[in-house]
PDB file of N, CA and C in Angstrom:
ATOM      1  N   UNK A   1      -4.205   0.946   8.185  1.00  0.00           N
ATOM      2  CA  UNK A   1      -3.543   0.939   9.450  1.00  0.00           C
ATOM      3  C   UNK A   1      -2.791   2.237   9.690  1.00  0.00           C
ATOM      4  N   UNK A   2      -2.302   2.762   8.813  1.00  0.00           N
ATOM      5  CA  UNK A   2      -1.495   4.308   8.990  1.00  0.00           C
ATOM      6  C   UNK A   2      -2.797   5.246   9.275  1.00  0.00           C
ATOM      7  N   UNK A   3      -3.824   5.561   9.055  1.00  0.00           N
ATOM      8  CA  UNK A   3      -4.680   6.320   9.599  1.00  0.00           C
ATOM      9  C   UNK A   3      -5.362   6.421  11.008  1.00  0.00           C
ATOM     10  N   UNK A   4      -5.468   7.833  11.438  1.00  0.00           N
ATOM     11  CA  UNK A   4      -6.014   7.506  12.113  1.00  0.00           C
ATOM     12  C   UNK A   4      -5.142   7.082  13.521  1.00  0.00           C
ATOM     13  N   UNK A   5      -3.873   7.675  13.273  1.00  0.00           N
ATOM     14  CA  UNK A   5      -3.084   7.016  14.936  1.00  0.00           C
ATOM     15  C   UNK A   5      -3.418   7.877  15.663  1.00  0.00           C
ATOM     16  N   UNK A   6      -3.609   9.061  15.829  1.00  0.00           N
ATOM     17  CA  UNK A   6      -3.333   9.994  16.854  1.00  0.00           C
ATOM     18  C   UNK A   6      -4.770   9.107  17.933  1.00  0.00           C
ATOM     19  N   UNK A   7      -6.082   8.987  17.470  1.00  0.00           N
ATOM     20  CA  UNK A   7      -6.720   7.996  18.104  1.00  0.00           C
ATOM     21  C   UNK A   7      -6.829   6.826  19.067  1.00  0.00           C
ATOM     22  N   UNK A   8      -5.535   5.943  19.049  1.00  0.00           N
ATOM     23  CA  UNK A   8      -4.893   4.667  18.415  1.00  0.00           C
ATOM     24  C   UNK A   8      -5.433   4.088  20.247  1.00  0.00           C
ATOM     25  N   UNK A   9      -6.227   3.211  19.997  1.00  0.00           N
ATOM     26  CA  UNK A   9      -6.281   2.388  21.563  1.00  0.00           C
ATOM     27  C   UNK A   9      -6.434   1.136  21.608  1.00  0.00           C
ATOM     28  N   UNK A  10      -6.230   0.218  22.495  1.00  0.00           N
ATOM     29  CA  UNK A  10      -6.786  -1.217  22.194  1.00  0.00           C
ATOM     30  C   UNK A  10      -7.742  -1.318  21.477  1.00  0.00           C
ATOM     31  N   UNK A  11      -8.803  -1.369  21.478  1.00  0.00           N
ATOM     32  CA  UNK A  11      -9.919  -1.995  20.775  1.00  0.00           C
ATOM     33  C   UNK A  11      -9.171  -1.516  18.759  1.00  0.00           C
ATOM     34  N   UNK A  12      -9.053  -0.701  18.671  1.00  0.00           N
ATOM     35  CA  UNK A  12      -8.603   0.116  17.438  1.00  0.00           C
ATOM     36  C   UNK A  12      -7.396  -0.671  17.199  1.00  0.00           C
ATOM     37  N   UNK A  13      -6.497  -1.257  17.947  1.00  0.00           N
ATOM     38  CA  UNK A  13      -5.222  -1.720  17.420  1.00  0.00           C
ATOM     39  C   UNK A  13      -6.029  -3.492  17.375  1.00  0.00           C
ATOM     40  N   UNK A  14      -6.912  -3.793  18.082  1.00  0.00           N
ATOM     41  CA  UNK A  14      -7.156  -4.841  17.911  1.00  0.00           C
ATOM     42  C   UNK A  14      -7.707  -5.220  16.362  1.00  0.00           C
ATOM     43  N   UNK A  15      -8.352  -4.351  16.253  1.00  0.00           N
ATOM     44  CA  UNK A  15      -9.105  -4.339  14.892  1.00  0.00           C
ATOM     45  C   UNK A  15      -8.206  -4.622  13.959  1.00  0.00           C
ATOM     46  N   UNK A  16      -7.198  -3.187  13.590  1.00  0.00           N
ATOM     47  CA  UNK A  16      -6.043  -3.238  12.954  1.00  0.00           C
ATOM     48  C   UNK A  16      -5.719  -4.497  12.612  1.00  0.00           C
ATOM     49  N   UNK A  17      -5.560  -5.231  13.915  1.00  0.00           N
ATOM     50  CA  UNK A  17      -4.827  -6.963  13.589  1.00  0.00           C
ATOM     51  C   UNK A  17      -5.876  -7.651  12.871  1.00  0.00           C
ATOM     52  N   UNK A  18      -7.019  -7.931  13.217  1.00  0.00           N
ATOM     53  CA  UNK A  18      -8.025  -8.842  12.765  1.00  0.00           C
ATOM     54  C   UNK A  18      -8.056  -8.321  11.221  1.00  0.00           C
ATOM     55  N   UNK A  19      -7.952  -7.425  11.141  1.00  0.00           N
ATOM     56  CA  UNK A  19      -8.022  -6.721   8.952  1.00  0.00           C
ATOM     57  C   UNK A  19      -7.103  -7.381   8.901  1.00  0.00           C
ATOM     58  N   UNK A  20      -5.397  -7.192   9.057  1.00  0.00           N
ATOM     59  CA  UNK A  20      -4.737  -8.053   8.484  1.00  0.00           C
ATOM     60  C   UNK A  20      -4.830  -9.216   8.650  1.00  0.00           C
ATOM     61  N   UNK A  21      -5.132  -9.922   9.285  1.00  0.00           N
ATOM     62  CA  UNK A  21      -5.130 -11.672   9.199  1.00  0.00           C
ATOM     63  C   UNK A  21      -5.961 -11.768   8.445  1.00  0.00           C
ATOM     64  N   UNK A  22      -7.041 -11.180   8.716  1.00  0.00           N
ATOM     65  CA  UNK A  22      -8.780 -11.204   7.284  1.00  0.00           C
ATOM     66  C   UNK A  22      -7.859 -11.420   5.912  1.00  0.00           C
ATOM     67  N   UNK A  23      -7.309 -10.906   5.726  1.00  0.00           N
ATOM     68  CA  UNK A  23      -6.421 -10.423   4.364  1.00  0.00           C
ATOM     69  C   UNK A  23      -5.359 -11.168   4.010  1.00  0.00           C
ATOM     70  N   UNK A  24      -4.883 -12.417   5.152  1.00  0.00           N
ATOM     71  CA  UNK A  24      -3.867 -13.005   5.118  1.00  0.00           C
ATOM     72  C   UNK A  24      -2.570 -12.435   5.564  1.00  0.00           C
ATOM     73  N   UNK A  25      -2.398 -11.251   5.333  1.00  0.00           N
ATOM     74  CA  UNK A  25      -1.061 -10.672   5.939  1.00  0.00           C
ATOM     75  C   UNK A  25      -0.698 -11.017   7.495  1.00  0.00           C
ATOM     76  N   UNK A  26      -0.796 -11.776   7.777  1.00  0.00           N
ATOM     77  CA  UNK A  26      -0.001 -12.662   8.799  1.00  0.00           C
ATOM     78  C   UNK A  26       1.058 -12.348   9.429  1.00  0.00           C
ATOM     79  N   UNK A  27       2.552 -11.759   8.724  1.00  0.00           N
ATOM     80  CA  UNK A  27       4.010 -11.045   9.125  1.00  0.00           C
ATOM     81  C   UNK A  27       3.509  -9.750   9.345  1.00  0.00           C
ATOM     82  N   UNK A  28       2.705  -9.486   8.411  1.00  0.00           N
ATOM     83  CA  UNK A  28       2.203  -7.388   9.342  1.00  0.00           C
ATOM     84  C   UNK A  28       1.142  -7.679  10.433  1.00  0.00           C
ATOM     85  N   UNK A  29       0.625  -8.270  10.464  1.00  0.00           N
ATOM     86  CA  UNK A  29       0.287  -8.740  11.762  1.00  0.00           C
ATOM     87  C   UNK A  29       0.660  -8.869  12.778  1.00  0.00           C
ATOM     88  N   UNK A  30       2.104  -9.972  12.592  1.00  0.00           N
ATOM     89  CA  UNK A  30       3.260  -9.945  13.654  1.00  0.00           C
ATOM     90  C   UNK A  30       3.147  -8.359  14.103  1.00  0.00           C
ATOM     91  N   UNK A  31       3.549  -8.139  13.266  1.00  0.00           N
ATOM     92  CA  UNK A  31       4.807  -6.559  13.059  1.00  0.00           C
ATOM     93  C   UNK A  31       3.795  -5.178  13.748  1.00  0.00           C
ATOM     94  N   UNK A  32       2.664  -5.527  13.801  1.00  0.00           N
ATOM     95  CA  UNK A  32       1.591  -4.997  14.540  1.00  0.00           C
ATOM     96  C   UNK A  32       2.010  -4.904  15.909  1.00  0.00           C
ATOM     97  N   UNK A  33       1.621  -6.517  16.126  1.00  0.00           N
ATOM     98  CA  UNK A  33       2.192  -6.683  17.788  1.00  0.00           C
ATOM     99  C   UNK A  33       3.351  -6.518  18.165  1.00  0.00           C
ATOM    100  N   UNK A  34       4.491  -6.740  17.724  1.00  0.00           N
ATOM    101  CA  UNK A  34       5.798  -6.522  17.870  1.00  0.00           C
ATOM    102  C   UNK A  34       6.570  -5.312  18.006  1.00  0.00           C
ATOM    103  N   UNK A  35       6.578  -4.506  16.674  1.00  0.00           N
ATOM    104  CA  UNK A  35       7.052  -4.046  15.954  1.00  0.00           C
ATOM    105  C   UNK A  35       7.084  -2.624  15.613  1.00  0.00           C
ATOM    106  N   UNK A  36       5.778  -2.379  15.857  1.00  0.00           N
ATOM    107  CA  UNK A  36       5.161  -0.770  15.606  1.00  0.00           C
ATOM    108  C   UNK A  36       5.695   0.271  17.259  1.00  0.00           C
ATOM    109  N   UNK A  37       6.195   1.061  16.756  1.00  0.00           N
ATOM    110  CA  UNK A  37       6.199   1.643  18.633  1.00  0.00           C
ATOM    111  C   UNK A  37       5.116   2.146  18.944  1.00  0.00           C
ATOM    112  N   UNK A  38       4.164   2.761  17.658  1.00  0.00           N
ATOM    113  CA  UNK A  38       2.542   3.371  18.015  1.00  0.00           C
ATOM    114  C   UNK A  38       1.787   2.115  19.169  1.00  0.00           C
ATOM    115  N   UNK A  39       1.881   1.399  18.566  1.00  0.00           N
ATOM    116  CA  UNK A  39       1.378   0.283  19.393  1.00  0.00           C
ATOM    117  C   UNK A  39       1.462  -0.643  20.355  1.00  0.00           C
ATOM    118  N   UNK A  40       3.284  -0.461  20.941  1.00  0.00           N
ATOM    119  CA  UNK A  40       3.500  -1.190  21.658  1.00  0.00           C
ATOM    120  C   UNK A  40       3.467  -0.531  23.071  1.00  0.00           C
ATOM    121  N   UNK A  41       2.391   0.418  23.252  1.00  0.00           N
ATOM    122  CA  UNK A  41       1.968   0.656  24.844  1.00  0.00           C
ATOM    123  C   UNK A  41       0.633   0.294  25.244  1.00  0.00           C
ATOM    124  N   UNK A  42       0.047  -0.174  24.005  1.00  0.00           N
ATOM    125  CA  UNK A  42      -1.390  -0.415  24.160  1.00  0.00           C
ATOM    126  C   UNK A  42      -1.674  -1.834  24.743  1.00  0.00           C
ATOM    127  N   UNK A  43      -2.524  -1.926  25.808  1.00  0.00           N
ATOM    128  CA  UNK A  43      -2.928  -2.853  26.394  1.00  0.00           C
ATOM    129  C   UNK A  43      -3.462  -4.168  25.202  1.00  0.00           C
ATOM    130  N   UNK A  44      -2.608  -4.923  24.874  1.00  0.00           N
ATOM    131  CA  UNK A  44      -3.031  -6.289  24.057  1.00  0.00           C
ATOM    132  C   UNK A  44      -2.474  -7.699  24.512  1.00  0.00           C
ATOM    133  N   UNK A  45      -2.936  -8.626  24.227  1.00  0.00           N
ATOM    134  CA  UNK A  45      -2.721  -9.931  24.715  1.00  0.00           C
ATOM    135  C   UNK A  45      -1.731 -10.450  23.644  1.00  0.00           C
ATOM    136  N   UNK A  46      -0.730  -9.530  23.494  1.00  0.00           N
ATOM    137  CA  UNK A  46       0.077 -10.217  22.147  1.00  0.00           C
ATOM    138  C   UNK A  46       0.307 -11.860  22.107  1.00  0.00           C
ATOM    139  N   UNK A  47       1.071 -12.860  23.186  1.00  0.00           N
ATOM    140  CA  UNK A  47       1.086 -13.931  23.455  1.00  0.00           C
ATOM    141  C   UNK A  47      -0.296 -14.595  22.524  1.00  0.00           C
ATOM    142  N   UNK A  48      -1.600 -14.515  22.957  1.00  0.00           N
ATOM    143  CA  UNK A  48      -2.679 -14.869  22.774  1.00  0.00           C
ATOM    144  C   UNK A  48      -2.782 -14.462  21.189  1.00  0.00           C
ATOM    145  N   UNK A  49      -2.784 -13.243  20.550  1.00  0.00           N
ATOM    146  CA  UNK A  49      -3.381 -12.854  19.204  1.00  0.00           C
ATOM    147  C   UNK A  49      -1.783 -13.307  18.477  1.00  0.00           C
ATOM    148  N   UNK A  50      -0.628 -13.999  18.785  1.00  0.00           N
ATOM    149  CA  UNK A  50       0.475 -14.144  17.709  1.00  0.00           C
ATOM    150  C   UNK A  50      -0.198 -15.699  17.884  1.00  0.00           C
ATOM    151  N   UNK A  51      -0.776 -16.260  18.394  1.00  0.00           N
ATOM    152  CA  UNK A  51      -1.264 -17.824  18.501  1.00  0.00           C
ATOM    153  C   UNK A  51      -2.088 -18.372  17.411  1.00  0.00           C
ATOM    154  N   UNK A  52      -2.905 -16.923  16.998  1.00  0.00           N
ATOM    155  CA  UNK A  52      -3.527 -16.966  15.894  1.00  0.00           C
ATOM    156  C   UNK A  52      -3.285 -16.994  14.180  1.00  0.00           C
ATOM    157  N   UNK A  53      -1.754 -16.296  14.321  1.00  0.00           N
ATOM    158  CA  UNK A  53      -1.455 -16.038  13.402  1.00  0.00           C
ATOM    159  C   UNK A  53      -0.862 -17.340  12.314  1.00  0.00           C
ATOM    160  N   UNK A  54      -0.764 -17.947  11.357  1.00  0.00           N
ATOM    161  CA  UNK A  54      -0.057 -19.183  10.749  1.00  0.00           C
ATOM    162  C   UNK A  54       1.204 -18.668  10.360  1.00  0.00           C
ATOM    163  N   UNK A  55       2.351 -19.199  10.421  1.00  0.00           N
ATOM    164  CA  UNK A  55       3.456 -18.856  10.471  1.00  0.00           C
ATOM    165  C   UNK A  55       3.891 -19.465   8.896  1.00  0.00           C
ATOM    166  N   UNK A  56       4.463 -18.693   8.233  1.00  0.00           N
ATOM    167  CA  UNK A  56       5.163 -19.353   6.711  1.00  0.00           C
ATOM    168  C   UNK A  56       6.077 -20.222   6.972  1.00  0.00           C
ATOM    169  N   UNK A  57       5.977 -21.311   5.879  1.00  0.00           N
ATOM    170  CA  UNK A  57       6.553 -22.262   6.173  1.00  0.00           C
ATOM    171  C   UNK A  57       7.399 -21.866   5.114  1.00  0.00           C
ATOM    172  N   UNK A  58       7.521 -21.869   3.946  1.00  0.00           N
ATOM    173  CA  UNK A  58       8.674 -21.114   3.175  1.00  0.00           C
ATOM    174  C   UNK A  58       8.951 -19.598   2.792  1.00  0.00           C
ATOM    175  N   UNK A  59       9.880 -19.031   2.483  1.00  0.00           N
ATOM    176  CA  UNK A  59       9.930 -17.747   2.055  1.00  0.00           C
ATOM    177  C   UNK A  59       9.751 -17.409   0.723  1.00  0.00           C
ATOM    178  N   UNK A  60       8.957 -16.104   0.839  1.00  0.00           N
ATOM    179  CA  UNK A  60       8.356 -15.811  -0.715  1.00  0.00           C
ATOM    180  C   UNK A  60       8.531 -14.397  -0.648  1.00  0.00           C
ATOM    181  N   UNK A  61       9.025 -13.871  -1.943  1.00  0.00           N
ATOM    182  CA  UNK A  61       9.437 -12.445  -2.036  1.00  0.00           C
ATOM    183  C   UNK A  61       8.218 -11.412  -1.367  1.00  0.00           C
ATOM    184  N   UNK A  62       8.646 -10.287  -1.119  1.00  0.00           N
ATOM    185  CA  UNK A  62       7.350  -9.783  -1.048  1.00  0.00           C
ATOM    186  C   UNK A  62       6.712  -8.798  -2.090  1.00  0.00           C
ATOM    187  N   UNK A  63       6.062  -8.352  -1.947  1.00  0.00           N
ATOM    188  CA  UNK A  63       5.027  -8.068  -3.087  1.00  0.00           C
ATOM    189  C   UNK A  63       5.379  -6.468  -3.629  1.00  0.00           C
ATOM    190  N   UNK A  64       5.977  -5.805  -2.607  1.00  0.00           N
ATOM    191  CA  UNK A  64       6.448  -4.448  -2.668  1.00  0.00           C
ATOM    192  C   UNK A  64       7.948  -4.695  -2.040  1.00  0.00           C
ATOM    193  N   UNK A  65       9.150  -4.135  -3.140  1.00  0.00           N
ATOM    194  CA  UNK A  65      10.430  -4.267  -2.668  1.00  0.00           C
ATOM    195  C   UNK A  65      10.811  -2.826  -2.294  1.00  0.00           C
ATOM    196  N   UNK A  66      11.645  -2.479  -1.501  1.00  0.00           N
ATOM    197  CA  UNK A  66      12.156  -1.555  -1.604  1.00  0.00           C
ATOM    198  C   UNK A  66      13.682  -0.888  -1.694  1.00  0.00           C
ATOM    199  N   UNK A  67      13.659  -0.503  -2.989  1.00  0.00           N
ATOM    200  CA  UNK A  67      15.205  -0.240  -3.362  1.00  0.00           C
ATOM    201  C   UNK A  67      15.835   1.255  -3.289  1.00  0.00           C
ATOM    202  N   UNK A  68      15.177   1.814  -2.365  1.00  0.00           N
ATOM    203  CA  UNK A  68      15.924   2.917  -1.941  1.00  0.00           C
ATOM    204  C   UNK A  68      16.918   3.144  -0.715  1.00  0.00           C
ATOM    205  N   UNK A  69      16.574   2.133  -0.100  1.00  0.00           N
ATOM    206  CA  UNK A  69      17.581   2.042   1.389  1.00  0.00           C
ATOM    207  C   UNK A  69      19.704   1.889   0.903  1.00  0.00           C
TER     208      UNK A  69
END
């Protein structure tokens, strides 16, 4: 998903999303539609593609922490 922005258009951000859900990543998914400013001028049906997403029902660490902040 970091590659490759200067490109960056609907169909390309759509994709983006469909790899992560493929993959399970579900919250970067969100964070796709939401979240990214690369992406939040691009024509997407966010409403419609967060419908898709399964929402966690409990919290689980994540897999990469980061302890430099």
């Amino acid at each position: 998903m970091e590659f490759d922005n200067d490109n960056l258009n609907s169909e390309k951000a759509k994709s983006d999303f469909y790899t992560l859900k493929k993959y399970g990543l579900h919250q970067s998914a969100y964070n796709l539609l939401y979240e990214r400013a690369e992406y939040s001028e691009l024509e997407l049906d966010r409403e419609k593609l967060k419908k898709e997403l399964t929402k966690a029902t409990e919290f689980t660490y994540p897999w990469l922490m980061d302890t430099e902040k």
